[in-house]
C-alpha atoms as a PDB file:
ATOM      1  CA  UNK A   1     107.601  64.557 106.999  1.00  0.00           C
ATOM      2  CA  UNK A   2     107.444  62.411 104.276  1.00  0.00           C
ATOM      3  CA  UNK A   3     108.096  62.876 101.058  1.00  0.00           C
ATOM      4  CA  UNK A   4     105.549  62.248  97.535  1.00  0.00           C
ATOM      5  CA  UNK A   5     105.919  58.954  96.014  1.00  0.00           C
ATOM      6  CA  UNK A   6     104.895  58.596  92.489  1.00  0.00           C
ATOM      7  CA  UNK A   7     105.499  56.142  90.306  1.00  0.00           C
ATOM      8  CA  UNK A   8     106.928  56.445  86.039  1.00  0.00           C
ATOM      9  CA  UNK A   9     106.469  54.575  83.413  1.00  0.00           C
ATOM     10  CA  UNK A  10     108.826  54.940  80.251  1.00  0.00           C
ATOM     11  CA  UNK A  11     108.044  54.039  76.531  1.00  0.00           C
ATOM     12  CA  UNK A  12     109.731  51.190  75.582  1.00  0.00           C
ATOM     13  CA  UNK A  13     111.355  53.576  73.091  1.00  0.00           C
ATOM     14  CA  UNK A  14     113.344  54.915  75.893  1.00  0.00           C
ATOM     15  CA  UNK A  15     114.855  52.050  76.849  1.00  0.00           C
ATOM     16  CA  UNK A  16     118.131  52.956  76.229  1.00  0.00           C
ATOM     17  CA  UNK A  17     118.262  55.600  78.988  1.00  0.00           C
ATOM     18  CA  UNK A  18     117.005  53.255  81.708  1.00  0.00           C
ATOM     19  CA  UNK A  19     118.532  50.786  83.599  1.00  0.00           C
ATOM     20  CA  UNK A  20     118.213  46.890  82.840  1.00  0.00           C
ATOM     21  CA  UNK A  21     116.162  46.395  86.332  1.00  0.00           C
ATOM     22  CA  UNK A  22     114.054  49.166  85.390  1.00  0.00           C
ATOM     23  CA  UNK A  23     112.922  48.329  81.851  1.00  0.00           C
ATOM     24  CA  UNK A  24     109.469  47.561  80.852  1.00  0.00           C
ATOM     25  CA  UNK A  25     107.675  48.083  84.408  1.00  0.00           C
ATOM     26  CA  UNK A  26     106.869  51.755  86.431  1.00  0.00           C
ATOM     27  CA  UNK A  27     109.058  52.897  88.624  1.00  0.00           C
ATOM     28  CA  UNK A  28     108.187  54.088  92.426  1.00  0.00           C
ATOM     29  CA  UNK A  29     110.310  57.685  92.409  1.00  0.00           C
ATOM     30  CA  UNK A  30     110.101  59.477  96.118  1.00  0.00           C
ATOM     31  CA  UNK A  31     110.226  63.518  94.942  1.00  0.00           C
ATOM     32  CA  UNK A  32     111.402  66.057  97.021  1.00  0.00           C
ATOM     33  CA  UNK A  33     108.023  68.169  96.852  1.00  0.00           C
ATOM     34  CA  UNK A  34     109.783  70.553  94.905  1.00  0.00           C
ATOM     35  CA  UNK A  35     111.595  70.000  91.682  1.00  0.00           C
ATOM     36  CA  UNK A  36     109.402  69.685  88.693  1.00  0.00           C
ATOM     37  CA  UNK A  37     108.513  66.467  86.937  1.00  0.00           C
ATOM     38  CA  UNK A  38     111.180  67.584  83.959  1.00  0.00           C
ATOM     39  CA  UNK A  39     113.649  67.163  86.255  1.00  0.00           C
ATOM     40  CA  UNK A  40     112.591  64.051  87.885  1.00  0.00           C
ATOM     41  CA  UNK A  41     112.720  62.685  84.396  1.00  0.00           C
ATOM     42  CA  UNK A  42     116.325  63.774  83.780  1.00  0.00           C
ATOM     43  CA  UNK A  43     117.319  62.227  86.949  1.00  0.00           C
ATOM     44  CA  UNK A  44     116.457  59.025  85.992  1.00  0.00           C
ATOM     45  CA  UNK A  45     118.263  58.826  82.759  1.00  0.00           C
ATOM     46  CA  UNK A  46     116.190  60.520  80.450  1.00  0.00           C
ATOM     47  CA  UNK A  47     117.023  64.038  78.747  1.00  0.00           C
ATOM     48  CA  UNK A  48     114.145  65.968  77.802  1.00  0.00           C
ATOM     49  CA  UNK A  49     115.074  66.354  74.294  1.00  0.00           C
ATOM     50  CA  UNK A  50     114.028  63.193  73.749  1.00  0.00           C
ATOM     51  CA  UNK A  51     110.548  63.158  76.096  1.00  0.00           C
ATOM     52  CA  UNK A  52     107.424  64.193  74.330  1.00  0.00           C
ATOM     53  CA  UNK A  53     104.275  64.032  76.180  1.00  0.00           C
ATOM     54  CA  UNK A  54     103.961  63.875  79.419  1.00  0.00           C
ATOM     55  CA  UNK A  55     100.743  62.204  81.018  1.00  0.00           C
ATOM     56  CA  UNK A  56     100.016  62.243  84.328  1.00  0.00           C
ATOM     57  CA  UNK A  57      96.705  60.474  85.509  1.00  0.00           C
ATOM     58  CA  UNK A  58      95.759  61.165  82.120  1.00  0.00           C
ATOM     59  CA  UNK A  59      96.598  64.488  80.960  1.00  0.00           C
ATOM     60  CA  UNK A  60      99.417  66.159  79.227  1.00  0.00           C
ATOM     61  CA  UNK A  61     100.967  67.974  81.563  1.00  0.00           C
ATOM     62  CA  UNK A  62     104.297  70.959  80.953  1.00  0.00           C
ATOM     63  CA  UNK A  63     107.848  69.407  82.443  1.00  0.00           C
ATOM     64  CA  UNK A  64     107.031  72.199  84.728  1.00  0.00           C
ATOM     65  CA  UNK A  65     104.518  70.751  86.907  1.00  0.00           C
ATOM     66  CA  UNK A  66     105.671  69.449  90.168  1.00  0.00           C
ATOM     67  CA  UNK A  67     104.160  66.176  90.627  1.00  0.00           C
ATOM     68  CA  UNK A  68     102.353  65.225  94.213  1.00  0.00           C
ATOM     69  CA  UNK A  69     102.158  62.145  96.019  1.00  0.00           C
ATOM     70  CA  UNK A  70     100.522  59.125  94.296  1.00  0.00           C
ATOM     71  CA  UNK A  71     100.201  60.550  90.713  1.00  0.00           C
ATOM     72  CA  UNK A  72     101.337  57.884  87.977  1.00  0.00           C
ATOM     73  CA  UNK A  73     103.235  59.233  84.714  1.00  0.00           C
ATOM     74  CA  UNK A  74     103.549  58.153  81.352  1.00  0.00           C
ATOM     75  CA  UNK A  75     106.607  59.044  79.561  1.00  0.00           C
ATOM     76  CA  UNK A  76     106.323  59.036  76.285  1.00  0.00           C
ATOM     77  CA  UNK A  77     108.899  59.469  73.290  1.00  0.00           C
ATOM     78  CA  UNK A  78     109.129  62.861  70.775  1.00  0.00           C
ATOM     79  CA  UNK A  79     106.389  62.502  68.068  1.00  0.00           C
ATOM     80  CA  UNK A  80     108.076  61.652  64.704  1.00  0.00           C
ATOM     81  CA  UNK A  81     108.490  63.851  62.427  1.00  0.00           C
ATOM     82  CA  UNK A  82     109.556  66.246  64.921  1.00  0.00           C
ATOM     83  CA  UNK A  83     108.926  70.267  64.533  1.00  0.00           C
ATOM     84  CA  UNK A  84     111.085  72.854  65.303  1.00  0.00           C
ATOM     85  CA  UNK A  85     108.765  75.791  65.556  1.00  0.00           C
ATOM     86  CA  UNK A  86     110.000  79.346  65.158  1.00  0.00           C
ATOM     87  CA  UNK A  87     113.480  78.802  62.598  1.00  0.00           C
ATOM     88  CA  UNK A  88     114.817  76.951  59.487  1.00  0.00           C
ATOM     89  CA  UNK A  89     115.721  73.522  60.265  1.00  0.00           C
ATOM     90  CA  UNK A  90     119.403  73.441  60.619  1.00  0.00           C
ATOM     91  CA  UNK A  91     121.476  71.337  63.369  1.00  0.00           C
ATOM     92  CA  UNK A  92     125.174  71.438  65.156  1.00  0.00           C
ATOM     93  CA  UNK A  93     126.905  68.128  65.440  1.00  0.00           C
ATOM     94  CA  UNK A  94     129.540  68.201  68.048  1.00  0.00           C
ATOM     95  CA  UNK A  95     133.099  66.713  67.450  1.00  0.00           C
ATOM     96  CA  UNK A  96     132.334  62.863  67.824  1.00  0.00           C
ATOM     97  CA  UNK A  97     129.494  63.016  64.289  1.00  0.00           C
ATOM     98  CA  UNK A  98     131.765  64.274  61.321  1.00  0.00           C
ATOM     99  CA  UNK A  99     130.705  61.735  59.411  1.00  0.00           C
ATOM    100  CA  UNK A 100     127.143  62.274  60.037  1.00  0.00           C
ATOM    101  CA  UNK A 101     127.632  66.384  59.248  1.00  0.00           C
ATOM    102  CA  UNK A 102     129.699  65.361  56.097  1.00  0.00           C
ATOM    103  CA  UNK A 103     126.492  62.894  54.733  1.00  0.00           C
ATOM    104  CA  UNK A 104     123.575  65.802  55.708  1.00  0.00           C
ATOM    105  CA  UNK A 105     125.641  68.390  53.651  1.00  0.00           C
ATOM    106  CA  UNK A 106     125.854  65.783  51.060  1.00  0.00           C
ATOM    107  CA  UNK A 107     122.043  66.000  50.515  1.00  0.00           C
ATOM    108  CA  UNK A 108     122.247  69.640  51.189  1.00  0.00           C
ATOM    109  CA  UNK A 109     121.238  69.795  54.919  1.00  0.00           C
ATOM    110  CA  UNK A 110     122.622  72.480  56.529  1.00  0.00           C
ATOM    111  CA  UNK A 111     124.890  70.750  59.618  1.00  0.00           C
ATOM    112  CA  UNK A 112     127.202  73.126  61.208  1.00  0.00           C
ATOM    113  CA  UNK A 113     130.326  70.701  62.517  1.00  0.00           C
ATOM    114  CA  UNK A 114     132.342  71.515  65.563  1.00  0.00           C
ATOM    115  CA  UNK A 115     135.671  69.307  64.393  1.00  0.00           C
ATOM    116  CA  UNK A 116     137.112  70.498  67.777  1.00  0.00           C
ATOM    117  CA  UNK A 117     136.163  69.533  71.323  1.00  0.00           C
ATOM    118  CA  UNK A 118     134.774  73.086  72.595  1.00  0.00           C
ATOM    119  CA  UNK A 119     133.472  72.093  75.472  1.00  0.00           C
ATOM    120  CA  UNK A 120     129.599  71.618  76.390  1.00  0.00           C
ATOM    121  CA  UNK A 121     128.692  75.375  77.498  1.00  0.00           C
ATOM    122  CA  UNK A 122     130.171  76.479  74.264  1.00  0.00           C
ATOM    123  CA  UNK A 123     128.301  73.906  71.983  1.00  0.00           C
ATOM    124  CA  UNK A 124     125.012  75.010  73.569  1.00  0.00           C
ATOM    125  CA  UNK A 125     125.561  78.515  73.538  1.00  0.00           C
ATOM    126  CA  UNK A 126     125.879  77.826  69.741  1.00  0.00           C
ATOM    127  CA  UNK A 127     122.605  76.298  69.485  1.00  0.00           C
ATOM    128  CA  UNK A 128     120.690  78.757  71.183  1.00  0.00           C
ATOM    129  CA  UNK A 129     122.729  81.540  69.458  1.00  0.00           C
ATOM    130  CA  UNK A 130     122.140  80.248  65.704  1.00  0.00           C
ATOM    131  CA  UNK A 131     118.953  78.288  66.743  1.00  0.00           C
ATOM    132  CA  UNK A 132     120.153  74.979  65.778  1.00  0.00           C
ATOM    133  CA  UNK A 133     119.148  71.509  66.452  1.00  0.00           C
ATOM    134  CA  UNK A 134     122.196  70.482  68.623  1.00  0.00           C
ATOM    135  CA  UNK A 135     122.650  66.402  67.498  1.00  0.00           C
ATOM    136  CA  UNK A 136     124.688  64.680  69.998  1.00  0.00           C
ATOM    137  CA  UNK A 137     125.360  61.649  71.616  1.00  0.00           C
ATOM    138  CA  UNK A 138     126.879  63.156  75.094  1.00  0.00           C
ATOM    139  CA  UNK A 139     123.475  63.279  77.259  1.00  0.00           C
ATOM    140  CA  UNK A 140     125.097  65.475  79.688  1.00  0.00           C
ATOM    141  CA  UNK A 141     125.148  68.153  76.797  1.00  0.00           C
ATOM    142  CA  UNK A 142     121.600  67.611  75.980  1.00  0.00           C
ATOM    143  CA  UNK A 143     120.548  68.382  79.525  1.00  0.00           C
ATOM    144  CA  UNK A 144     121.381  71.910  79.034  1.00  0.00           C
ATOM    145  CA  UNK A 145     119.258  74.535  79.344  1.00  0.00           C
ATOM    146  CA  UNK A 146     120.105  77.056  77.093  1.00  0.00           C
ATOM    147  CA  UNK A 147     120.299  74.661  74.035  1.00  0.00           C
ATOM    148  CA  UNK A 148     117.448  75.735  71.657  1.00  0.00           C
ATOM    149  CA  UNK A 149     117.174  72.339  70.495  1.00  0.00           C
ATOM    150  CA  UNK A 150     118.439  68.949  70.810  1.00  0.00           C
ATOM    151  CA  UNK A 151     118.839  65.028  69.627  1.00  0.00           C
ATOM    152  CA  UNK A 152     120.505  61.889  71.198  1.00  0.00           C
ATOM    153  CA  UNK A 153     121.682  60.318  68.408  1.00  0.00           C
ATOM    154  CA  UNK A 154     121.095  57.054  69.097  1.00  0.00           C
ATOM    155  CA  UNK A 155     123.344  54.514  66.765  1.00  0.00           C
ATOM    156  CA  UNK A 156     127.469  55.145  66.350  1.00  0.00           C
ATOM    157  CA  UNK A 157     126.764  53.521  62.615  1.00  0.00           C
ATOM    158  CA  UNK A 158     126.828  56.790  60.209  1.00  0.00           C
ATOM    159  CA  UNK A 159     123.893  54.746  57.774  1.00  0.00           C
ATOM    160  CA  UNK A 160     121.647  54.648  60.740  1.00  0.00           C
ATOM    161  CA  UNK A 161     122.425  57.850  62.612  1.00  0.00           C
ATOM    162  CA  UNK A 162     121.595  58.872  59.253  1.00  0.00           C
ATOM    163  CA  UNK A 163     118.224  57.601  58.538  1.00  0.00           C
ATOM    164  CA  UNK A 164     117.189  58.532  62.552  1.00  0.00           C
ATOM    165  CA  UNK A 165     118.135  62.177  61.632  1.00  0.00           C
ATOM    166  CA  UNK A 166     115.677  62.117  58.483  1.00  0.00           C
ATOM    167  CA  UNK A 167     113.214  59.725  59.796  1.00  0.00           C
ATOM    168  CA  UNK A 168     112.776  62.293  63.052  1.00  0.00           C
ATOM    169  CA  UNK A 169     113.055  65.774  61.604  1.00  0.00           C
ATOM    170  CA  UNK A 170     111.888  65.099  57.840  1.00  0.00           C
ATOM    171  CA  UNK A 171     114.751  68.117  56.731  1.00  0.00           C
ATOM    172  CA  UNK A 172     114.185  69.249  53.210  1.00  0.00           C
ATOM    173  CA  UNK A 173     116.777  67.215  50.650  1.00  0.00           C
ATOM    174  CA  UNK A 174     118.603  68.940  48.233  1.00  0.00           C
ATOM    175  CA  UNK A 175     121.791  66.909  47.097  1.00  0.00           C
ATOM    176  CA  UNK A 176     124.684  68.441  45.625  1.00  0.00           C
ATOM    177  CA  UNK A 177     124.008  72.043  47.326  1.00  0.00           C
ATOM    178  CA  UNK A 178     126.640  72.488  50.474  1.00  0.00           C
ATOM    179  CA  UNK A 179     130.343  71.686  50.634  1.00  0.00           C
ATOM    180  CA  UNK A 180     130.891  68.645  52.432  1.00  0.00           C
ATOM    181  CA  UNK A 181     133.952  70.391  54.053  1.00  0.00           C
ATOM    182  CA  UNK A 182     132.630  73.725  55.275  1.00  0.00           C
ATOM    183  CA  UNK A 183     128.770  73.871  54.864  1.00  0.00           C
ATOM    184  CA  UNK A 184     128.700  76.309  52.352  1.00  0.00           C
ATOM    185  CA  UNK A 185     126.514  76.624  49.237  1.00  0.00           C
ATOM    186  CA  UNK A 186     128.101  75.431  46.079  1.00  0.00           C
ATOM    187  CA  UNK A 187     127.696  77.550  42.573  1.00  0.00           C
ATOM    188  CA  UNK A 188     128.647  76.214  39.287  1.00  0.00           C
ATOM    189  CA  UNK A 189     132.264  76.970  38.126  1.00  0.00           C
ATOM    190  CA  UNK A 190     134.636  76.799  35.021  1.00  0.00           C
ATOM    191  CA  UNK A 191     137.695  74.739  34.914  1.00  0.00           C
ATOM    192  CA  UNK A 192     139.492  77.706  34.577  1.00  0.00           C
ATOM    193  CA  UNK A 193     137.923  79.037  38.199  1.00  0.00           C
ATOM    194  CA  UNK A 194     139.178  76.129  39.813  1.00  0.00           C
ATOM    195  CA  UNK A 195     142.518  75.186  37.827  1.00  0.00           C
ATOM    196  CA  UNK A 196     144.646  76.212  40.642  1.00  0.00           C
ATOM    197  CA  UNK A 197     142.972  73.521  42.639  1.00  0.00           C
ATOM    198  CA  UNK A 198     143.264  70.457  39.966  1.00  0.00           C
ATOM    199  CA  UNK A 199     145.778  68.088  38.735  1.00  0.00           C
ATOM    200  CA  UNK A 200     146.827  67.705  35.470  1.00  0.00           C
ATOM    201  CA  UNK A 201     144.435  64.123  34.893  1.00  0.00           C
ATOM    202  CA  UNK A 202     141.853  65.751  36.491  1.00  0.00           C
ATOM    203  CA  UNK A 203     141.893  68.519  34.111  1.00  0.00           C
ATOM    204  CA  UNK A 204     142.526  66.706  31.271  1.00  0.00           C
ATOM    205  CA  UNK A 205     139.509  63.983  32.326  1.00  0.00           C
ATOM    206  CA  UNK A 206     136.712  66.473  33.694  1.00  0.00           C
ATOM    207  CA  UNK A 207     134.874  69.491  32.718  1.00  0.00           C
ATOM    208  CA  UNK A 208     132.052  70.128  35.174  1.00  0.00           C
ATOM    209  CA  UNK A 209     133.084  71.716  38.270  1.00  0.00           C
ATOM    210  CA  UNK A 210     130.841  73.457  41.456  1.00  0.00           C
ATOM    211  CA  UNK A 211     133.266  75.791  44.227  1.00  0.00           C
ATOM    212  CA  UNK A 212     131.843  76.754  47.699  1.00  0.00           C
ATOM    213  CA  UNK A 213     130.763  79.777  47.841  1.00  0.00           C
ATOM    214  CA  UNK A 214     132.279  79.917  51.278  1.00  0.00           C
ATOM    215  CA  UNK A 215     135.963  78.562  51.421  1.00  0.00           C
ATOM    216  CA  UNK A 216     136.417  78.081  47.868  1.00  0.00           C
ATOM    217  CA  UNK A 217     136.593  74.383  47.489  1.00  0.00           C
ATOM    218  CA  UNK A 218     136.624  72.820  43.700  1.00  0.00           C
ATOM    219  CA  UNK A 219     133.817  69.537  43.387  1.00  0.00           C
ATOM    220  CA  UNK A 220     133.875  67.362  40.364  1.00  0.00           C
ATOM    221  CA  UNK A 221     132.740  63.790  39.682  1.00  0.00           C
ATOM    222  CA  UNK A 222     135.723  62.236  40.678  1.00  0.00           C
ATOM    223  CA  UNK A 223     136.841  58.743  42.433  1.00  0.00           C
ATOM    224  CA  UNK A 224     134.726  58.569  45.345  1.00  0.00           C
ATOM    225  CA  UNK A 225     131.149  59.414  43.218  1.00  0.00           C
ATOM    226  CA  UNK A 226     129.994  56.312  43.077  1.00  0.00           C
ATOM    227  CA  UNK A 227     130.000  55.950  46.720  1.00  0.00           C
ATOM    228  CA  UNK A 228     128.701  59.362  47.142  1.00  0.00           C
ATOM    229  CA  UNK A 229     125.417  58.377  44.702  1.00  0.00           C
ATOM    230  CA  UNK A 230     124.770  55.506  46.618  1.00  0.00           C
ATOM    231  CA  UNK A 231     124.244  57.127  49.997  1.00  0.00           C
ATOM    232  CA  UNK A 232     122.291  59.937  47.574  1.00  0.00           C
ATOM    233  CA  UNK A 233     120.355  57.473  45.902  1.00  0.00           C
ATOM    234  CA  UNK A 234     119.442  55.625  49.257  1.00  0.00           C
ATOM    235  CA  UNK A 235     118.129  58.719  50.922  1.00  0.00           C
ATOM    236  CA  UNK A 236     115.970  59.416  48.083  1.00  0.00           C
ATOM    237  CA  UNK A 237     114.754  56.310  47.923  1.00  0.00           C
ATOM    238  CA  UNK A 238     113.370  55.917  51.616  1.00  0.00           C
ATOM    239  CA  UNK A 239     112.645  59.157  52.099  1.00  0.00           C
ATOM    240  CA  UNK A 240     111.015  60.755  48.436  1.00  0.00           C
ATOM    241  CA  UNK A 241     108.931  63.135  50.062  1.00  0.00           C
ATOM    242  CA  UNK A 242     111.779  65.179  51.532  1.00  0.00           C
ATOM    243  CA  UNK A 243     112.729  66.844  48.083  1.00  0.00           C
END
């Protein structure tokens, strides 16, 4: 008996997930009969998180349709800015994107960080658990089923993983809200809340302090500000509407 051929075609925008040989041209897939066009997509490369429509012989069709001999299919890449229907907006970076969770908190996103390697059933259990955007670059993890939502982040340069994050899911920006450390929400604070946390040139030098509400953690204007503004300021800048 033979089996349904059909043929793909990727976005150029997916690139990334296909092979050099297959790039830029369709490519003739024999199917089982059985598994569903979702999955047919995943086995050539491309996780689903990152799939928006699909078209087959012109119309949109659900991951779940099982695709019959001859159809052609038209992959195309998630509509920016993406939606997450049905929560607040807030993501789960696994172990490899501290940096990344550390520059979302800065302009108040709320990123929950796993700084240990858990292990992929645990990370998605997370997601689906908390509803959070899982943000990864381990495709293997985005595959899974019971994530509620996910993202291949696509550069390893923090400035860029960055900008993809905003560009795709347009999160509200509020800088200077969440502790950098834990993801908590920072309150103002006295010097004298936080003394046991300064040293004596620090509390000599400075008198506005914030503390997470969460672990406790003392904030002031210190050393590294400068460098902190400019990835503020930058955000901001490119992206005003997000305020």
């Amino acid at each position: 008996m033979n089996r349904p051929e059909i043929h793909v075609d990727f976005a150029p925008e997916l690139g990334l997930f296909i092979p050099h040989g297959r790039r830029g041209r369709a490519t003739k897939v024999v199917t089982d009969g059985v598994s569903t066009l979702g999955h047919v997509v995943e086995s050539l490369g491309v996780p689903l998180t990152e799939v928006g429509a699909l078209v087959v012989d012109g119309r949109v069709l659900r991951p779940s349709h099982v695709p019959a001999a001859g159809e052609r299919v038209e992959v195309r890449p998630v509509e920016r800015p993406q939606r997450v229907p049905g929560a607040p907006l807030r993501f789960l970076l696994d172990v490899h994107l501290g940096t990344l969770a550390r520059r979302l908190r800065l302009l108040g996103v709320d990123a929950a960080y796993e700084s240990m390697d858990i292990g992929d059933p645990a990370l998605a259990s997370r997601s689906a658990a908390e509803r959070r955007v899982m943000l990864s670059r381990d495709r293997g993890l985005l595959r899974r089923r019971e994530l509620w939502a996910g993202a291949f982040v696509y550069s390893t340069r923090p400035e860029d993983q960055l900008r993809d994050v905003l560009h795709r899911f347009a999160p509200e920006l509020r800088p200077w809200t969440r502790c950098t450390a834990c993801n908590g929400l920072l309150c103002e604070a006295t010097k004298e809340e936080v003394a046991d946390q300064l040293e004596h040139g620090t509390r000599r030098s400075y008198d506005v302090f914030a503390r997470c509400l969460v672990c406790g953690r003392a904030y002031w204007k210190g050393a590294h500000h400068e460098q902190l503004e400019a990835i503020v300021a930058r955000a901001l800048t490119e992206f005003p509407s997000r305020t």
